[in-house]
C-alpha atoms as a PDB file:
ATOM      1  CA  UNK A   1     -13.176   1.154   9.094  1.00  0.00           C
ATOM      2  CA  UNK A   2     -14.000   3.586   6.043  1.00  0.00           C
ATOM      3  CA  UNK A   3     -13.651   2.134   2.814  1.00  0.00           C
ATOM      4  CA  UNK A   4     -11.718   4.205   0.193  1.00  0.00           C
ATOM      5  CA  UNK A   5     -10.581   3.479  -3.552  1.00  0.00           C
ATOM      6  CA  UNK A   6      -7.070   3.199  -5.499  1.00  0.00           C
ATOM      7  CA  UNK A   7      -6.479   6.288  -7.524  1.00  0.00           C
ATOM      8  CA  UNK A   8      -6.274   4.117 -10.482  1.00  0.00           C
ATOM      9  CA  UNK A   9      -9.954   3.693 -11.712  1.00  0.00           C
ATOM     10  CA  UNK A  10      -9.531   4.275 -15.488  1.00  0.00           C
ATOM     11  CA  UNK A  11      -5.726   3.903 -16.904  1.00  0.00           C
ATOM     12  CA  UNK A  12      -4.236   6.536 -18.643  1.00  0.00           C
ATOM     13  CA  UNK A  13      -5.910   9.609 -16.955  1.00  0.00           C
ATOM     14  CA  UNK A  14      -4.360  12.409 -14.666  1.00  0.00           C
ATOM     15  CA  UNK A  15      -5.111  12.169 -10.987  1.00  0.00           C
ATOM     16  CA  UNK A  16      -8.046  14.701 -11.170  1.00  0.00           C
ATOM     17  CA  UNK A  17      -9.962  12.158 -13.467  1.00  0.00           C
ATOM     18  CA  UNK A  18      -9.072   9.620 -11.237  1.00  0.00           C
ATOM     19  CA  UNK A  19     -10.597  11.832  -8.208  1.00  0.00           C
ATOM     20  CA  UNK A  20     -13.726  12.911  -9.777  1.00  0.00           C
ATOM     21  CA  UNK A  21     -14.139   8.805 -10.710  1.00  0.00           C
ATOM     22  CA  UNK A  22     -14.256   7.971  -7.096  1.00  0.00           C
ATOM     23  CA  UNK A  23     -16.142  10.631  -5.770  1.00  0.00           C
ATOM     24  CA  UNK A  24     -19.094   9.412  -8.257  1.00  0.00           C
ATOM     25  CA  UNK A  25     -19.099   6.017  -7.028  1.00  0.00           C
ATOM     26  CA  UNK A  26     -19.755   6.971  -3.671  1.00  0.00           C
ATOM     27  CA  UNK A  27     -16.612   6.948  -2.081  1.00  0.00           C
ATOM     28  CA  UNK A  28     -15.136   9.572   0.306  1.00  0.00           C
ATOM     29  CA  UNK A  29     -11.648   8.743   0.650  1.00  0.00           C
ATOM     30  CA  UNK A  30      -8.621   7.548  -1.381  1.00  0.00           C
ATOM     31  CA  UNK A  31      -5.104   7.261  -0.998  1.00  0.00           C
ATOM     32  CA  UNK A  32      -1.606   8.998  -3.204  1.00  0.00           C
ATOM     33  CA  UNK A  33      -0.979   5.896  -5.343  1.00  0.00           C
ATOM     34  CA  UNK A  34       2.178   7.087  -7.498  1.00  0.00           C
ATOM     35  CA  UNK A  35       4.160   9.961  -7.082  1.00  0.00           C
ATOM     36  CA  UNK A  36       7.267  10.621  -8.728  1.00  0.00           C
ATOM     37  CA  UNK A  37       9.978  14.047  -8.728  1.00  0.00           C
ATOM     38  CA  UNK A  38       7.769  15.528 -11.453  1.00  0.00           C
ATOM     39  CA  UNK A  39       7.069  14.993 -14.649  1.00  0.00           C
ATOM     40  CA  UNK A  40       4.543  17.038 -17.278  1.00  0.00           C
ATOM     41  CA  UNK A  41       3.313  13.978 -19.030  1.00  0.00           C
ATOM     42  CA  UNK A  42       2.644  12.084 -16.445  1.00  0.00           C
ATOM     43  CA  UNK A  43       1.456  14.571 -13.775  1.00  0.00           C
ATOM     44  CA  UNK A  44      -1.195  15.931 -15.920  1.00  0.00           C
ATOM     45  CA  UNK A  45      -2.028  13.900 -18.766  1.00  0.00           C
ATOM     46  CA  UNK A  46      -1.368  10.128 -19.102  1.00  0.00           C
ATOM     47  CA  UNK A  47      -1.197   9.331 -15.144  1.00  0.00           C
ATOM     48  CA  UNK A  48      -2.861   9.546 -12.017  1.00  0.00           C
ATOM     49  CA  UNK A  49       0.520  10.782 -10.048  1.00  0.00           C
ATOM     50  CA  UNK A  50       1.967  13.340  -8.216  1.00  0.00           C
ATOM     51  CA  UNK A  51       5.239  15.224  -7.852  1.00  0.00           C
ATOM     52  CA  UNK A  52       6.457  14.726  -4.536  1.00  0.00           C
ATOM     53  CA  UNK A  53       7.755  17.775  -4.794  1.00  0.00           C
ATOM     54  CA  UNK A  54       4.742  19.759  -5.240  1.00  0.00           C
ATOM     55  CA  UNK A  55       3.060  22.241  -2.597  1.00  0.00           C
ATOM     56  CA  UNK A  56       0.974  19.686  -0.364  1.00  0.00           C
ATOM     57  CA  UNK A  57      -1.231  21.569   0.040  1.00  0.00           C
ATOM     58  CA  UNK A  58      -2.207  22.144  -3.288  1.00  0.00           C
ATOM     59  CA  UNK A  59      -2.394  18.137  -3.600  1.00  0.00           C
ATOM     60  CA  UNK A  60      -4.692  18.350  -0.545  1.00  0.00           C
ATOM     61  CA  UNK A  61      -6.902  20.967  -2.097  1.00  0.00           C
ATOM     62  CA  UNK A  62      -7.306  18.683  -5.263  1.00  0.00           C
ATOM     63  CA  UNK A  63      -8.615  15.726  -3.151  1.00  0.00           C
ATOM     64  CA  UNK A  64     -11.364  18.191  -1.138  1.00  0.00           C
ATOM     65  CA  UNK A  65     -12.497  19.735  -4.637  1.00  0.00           C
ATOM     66  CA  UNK A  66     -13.821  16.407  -5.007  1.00  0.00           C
ATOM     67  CA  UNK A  67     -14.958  15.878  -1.587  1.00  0.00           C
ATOM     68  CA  UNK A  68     -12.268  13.066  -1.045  1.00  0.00           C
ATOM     69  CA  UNK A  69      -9.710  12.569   2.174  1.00  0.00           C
ATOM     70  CA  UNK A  70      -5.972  11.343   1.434  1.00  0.00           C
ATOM     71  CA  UNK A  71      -6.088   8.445   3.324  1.00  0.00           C
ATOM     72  CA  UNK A  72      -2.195   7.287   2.881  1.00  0.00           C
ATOM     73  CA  UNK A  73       0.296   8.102   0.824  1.00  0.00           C
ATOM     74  CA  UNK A  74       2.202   4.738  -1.419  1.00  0.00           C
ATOM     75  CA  UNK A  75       6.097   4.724  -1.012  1.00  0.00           C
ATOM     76  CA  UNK A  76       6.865   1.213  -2.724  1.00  0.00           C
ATOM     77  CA  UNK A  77      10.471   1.294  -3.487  1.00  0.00           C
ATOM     78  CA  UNK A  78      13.625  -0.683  -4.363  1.00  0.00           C
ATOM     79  CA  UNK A  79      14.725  -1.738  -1.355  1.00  0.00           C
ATOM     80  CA  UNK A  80      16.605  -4.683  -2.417  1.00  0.00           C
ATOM     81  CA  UNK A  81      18.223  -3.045  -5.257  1.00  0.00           C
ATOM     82  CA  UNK A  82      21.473  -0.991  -4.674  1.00  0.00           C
ATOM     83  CA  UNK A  83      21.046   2.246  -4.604  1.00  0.00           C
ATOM     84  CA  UNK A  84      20.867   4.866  -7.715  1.00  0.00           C
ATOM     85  CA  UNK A  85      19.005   8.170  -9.058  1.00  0.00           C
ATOM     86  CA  UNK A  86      17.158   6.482 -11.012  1.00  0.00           C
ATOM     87  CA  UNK A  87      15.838   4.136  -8.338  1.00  0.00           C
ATOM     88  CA  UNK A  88      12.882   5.126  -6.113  1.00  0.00           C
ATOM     89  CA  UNK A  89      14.489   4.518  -2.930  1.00  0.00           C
ATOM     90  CA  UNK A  90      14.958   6.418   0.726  1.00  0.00           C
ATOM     91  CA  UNK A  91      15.284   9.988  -0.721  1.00  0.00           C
ATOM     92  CA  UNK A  92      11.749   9.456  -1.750  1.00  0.00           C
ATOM     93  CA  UNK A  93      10.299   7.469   0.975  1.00  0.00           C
ATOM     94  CA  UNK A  94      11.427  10.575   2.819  1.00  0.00           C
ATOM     95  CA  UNK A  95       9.642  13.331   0.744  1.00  0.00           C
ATOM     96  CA  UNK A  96       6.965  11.103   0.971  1.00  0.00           C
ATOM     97  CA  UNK A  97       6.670  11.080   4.659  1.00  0.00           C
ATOM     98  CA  UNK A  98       7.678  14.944   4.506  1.00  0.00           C
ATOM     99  CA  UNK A  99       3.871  15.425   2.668  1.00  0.00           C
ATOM    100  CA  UNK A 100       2.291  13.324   4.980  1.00  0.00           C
ATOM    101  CA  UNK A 101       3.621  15.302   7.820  1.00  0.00           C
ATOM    102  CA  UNK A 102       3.085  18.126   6.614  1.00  0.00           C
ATOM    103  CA  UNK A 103      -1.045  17.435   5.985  1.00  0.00           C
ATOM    104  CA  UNK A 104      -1.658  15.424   9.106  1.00  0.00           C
ATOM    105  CA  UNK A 105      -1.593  12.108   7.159  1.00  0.00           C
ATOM    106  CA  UNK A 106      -0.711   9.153   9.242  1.00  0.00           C
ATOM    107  CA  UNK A 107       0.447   6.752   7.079  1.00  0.00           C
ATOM    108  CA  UNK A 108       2.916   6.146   4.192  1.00  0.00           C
ATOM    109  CA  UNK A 109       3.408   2.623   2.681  1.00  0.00           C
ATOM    110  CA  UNK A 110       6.220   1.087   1.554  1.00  0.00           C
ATOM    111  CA  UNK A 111       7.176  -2.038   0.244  1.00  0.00           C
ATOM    112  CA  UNK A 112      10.422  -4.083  -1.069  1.00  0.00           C
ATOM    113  CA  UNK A 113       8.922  -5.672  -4.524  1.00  0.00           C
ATOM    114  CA  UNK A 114      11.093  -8.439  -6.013  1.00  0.00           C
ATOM    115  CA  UNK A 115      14.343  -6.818  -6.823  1.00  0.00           C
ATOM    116  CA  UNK A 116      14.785  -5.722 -10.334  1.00  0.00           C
ATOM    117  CA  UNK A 117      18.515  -6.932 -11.043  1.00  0.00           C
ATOM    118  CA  UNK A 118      20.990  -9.530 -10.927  1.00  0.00           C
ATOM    119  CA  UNK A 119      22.619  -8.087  -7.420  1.00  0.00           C
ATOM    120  CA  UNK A 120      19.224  -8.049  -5.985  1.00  0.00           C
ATOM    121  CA  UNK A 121      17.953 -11.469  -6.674  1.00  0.00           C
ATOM    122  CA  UNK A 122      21.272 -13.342  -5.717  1.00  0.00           C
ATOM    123  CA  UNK A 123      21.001 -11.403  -2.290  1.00  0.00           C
ATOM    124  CA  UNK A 124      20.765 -14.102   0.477  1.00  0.00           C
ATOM    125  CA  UNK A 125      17.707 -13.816   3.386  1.00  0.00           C
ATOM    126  CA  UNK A 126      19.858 -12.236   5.630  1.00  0.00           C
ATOM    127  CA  UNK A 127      21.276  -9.644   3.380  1.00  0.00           C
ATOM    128  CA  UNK A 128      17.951  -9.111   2.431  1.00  0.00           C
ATOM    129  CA  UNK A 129      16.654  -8.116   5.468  1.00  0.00           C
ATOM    130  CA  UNK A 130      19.994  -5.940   6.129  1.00  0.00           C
ATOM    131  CA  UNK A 131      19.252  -4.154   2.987  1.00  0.00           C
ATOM    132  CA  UNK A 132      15.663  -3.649   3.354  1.00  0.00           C
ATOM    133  CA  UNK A 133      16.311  -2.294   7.012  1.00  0.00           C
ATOM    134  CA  UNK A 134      19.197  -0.163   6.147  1.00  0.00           C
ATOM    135  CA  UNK A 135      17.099   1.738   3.388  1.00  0.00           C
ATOM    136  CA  UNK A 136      14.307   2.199   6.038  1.00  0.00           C
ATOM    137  CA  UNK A 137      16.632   3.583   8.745  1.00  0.00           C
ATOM    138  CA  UNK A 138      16.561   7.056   8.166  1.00  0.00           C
ATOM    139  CA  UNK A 139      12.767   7.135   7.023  1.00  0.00           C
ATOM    140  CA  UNK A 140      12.048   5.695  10.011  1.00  0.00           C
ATOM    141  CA  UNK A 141      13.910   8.404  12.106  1.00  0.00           C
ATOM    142  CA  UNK A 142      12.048  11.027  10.269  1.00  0.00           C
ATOM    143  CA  UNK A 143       8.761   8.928  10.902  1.00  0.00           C
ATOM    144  CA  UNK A 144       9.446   9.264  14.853  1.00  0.00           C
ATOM    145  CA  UNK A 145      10.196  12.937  14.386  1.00  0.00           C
ATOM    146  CA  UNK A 146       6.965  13.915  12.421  1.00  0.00           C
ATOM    147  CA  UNK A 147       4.492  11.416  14.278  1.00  0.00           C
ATOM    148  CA  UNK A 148       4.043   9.384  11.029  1.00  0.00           C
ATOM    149  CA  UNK A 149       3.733   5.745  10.504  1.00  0.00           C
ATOM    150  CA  UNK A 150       5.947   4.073   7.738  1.00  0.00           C
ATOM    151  CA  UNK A 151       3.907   1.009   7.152  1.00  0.00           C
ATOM    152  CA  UNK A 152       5.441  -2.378   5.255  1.00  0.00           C
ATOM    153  CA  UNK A 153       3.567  -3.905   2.854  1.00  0.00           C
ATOM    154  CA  UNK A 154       3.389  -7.662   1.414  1.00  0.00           C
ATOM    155  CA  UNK A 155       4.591  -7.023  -2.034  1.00  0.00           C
ATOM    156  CA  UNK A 156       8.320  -8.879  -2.071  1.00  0.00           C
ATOM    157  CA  UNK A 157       9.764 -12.059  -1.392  1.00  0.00           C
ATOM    158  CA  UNK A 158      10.520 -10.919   2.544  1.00  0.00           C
ATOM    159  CA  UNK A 159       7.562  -8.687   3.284  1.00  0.00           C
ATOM    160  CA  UNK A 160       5.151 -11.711   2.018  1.00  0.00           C
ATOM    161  CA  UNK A 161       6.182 -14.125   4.763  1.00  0.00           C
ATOM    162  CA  UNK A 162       5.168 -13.599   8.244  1.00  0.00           C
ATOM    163  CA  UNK A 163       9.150 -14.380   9.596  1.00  0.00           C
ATOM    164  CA  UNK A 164      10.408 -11.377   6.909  1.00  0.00           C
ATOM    165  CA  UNK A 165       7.779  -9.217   8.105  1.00  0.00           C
ATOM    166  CA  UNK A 166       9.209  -9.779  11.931  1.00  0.00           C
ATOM    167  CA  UNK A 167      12.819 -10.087  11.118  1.00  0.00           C
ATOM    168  CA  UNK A 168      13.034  -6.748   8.952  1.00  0.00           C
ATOM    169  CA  UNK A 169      10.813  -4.950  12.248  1.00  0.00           C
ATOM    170  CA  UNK A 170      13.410  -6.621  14.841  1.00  0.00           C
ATOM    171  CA  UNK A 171      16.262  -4.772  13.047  1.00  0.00           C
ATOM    172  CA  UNK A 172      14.609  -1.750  12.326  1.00  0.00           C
ATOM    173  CA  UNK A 173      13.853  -1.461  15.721  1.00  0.00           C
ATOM    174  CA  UNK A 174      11.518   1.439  15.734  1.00  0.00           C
ATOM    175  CA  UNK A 175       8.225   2.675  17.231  1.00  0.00           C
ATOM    176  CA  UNK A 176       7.498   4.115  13.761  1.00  0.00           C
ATOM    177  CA  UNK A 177       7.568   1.158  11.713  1.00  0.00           C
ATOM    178  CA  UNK A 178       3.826  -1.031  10.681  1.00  0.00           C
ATOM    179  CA  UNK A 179       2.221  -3.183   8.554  1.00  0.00           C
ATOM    180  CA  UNK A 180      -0.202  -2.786   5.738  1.00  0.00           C
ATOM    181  CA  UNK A 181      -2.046  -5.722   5.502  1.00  0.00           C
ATOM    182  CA  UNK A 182      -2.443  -6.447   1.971  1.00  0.00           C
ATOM    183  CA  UNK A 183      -4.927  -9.587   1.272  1.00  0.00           C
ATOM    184  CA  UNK A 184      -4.272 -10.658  -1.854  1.00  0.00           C
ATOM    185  CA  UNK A 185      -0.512 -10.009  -2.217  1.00  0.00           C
ATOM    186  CA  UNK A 186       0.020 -12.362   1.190  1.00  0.00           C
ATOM    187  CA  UNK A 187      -1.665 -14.929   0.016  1.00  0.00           C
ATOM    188  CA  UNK A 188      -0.275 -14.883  -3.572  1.00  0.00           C
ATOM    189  CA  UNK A 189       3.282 -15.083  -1.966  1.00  0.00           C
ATOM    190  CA  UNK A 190       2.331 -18.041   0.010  1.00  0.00           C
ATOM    191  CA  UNK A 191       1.265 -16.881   3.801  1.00  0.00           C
ATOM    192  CA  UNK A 192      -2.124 -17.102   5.154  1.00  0.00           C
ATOM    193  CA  UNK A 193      -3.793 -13.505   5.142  1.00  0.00           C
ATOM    194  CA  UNK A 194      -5.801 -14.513   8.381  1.00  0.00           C
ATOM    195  CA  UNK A 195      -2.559 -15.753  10.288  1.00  0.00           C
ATOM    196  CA  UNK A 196      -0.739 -12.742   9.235  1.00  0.00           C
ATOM    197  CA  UNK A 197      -3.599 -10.499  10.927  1.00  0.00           C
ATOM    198  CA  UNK A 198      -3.272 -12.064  13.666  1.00  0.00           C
ATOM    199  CA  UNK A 199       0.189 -11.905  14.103  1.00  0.00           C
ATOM    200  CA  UNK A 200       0.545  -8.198  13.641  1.00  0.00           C
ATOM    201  CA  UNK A 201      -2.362  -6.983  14.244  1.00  0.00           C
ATOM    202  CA  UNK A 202      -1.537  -4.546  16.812  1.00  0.00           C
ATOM    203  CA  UNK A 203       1.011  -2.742  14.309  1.00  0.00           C
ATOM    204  CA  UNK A 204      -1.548  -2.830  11.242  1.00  0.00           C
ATOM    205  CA  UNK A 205      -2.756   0.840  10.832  1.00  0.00           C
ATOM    206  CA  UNK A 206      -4.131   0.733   6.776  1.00  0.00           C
ATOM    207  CA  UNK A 207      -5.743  -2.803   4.629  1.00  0.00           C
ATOM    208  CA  UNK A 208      -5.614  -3.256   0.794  1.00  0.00           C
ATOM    209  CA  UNK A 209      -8.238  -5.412   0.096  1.00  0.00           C
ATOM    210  CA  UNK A 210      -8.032  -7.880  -2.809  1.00  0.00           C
ATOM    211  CA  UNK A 211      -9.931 -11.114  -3.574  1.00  0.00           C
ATOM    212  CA  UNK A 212      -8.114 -13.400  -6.152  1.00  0.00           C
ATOM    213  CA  UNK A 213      -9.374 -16.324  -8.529  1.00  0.00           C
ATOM    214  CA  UNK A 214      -8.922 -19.833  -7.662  1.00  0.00           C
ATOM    215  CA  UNK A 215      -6.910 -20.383 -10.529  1.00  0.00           C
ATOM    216  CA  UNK A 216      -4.281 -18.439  -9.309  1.00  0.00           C
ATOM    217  CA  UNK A 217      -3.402 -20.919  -6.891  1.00  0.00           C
ATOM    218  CA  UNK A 218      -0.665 -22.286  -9.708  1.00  0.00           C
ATOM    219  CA  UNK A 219       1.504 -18.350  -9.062  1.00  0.00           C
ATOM    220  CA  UNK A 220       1.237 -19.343  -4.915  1.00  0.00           C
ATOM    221  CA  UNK A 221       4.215 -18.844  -3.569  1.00  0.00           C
ATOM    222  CA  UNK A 222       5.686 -17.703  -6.906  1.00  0.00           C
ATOM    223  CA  UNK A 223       4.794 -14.574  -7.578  1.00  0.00           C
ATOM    224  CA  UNK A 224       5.230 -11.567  -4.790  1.00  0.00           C
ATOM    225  CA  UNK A 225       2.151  -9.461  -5.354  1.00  0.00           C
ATOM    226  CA  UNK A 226      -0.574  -8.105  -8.151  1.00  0.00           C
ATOM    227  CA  UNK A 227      -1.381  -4.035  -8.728  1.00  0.00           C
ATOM    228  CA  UNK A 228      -5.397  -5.061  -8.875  1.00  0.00           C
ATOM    229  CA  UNK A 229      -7.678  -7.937  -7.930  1.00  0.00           C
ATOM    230  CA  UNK A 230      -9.942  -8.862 -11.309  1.00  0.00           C
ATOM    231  CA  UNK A 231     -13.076  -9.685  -9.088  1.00  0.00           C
ATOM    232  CA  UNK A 232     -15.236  -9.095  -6.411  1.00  0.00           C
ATOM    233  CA  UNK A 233     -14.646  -9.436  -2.656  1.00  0.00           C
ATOM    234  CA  UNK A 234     -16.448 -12.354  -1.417  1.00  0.00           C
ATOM    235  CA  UNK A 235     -15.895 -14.141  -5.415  1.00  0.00           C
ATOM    236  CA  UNK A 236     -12.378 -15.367  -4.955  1.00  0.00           C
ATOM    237  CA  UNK A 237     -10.217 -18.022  -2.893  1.00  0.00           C
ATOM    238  CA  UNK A 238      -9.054 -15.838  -0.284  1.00  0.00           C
ATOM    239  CA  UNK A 239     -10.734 -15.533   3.572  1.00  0.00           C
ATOM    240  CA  UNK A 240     -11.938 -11.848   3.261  1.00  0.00           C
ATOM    241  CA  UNK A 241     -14.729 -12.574   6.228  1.00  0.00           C
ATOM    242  CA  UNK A 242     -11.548 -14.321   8.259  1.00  0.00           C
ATOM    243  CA  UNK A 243      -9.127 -11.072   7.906  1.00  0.00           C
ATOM    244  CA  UNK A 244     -12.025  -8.795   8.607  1.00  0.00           C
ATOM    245  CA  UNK A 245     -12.959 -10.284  12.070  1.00  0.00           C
ATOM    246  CA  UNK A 246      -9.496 -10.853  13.001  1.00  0.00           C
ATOM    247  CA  UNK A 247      -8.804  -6.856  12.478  1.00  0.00           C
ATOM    248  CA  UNK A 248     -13.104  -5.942  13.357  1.00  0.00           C
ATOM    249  CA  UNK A 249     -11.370  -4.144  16.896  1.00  0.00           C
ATOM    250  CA  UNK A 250      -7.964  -2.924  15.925  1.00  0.00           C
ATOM    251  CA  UNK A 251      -8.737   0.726  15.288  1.00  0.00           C
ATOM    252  CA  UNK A 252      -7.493   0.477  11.860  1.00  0.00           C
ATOM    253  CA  UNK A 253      -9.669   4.057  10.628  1.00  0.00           C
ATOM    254  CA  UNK A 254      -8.880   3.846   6.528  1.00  0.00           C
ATOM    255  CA  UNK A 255      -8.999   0.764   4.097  1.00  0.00           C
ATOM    256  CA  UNK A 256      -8.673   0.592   0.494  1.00  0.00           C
ATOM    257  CA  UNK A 257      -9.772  -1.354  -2.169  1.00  0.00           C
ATOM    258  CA  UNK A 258      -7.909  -2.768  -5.371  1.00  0.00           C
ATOM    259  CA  UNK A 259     -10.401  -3.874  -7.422  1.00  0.00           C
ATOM    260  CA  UNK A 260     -10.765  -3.793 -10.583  1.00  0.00           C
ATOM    261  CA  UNK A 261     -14.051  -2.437 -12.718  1.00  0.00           C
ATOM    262  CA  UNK A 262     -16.967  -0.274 -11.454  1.00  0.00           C
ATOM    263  CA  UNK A 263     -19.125  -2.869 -10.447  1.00  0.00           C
ATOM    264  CA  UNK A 264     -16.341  -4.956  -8.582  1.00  0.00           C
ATOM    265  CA  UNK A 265     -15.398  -2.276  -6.734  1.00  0.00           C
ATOM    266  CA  UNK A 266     -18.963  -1.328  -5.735  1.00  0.00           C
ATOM    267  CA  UNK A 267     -20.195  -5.044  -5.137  1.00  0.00           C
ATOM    268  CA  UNK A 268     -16.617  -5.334  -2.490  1.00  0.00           C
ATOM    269  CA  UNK A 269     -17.615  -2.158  -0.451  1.00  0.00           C
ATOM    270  CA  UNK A 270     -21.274  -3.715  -0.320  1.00  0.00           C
ATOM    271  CA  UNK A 271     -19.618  -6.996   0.902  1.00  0.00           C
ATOM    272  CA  UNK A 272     -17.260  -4.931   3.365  1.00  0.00           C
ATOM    273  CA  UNK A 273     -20.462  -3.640   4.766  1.00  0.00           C
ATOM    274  CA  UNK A 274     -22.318  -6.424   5.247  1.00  0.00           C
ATOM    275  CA  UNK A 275     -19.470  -7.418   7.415  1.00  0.00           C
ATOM    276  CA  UNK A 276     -19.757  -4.238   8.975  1.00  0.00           C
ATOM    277  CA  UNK A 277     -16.676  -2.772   8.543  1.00  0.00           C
ATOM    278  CA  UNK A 278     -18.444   1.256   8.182  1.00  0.00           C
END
């Protein structure tokens, strides 16, 4: 299992600076974190994203000049929101898995989040998981067509709990559809990270690795995911040796870590090794 970097080492820098950061601490892959329909300001100077309308190939050429692989391509959206321009949604979970196609990359990510309105958060479970599948339906399709895997992530109040996780992938009902595991967002929403391996382990194709502080057991169960872990793999609450094993045969080629800080991020790929996961 290589282990590759969020594209968000230092805030407030364009992609390339992001790039060149990773490449000097030793890593060799790294995955499209943000992408948006394009935007001067924040394409080339005050973020690290990238116009999903751009050539792909040119994005893939950016990555190599820095000796990097794209190892997935992030999606998250708005699924239980209703539907609007403004609103990253299945438009752009499509161009997403258009780039992927296009350069060979298996996976794009996707994930619910918490719902950002009124509508959203008085949604009951089952209309939930209706909404989150019928905003996935046609990505999914397209997925199928282009040999692509659209991979759910635990970042929302369904995609946190093993039972969401199943229910949305029972409606969807597609060969196309995964899981990426994400350590420290399923345990913040309340599951076990381990038990969630284990459950899907035969659809999980990417990890995020995060280790979180014990004194974030207080947000368990409350909050639905964090951007960054603050320390170390191996410092925090969370079974990171558990998850590993549980996942040591499953294939899984790219992982990523969201760490925050230099050192935590180079201390976590030392502690991914010594597990050997590369």
């Amino acid at each position: 299992m290589e282990i590759g970097c969020f594209a968000l080492v230092d805030a407030f820098h364009p992609l390339d600076h992001q790039l060149q950061r990773i490449a000097e601490l030793g890593f060799t892959s790294a995955d499209i974190t943000d992408n948006n329909q394009g935007a001067l300001l924040g394409n080339e100077i005050f973020d690290a994203s990238v116009s999903l309308d751009a050539n792909p190939f040119d994005v893939k050429r950016q990555f190599e000049k820095h000796g990097l692989t794209i190892s997935t391509i992030a999606a998250h959206a708005h699924l239980l929101d209703p539907t609007h321009p403004a609103r990253y949604g299945t438009a752009e979970i499509m161009k997403a898995l258009k780039m992927a196609g296009t350069l060979d990359i298996q996976y794009v990510i996707t994930t619910e989040h918490a719902g950002s309105t009124e509508w959203a958060r008085s949604l009951s479970y089952d209309q939930k998981i209706f909404s989150i599948a019928e905003k996935l339906h046609e990505p999914l399709r397209l997925a199928e067509d282009l040999g692509v895997k659209l991979l759910f992530e635990p970042h929302g109040p369904v995609s946190d709990t093993i039972q969401g996780i199943k229910d949305v992938r029972a409606m969807v009902d597609s060969s196309a559809f995964g899981v990426c595991l994400d350590t420290g967002n399923s345990w913040l929403g309340g599951a076990d990270p381990v038990e969630m391996a284990r459950e899907f382990k035969d659809i999980i194709g990417h990890v995020h690795w995060k280790d979180l502080p014990e004194e974030m057991e207080a947000d368990r169960g409350i909050k639905t995911g964090c951007g960054f872990s603050m320390i170390a793999l191996g410092e925090g609450v969370i079974d990171i040796a558990g998850v590993f094993e549980v996942l040591r045969d499953a294939g899984i080629q790219h992982s990523t870590l969201e760490i925050c800080g230099d050192d935590n991020l180079l201390r976590s790929a030392e502690y991914l090794k010594n597990l050997e996961a590369v």
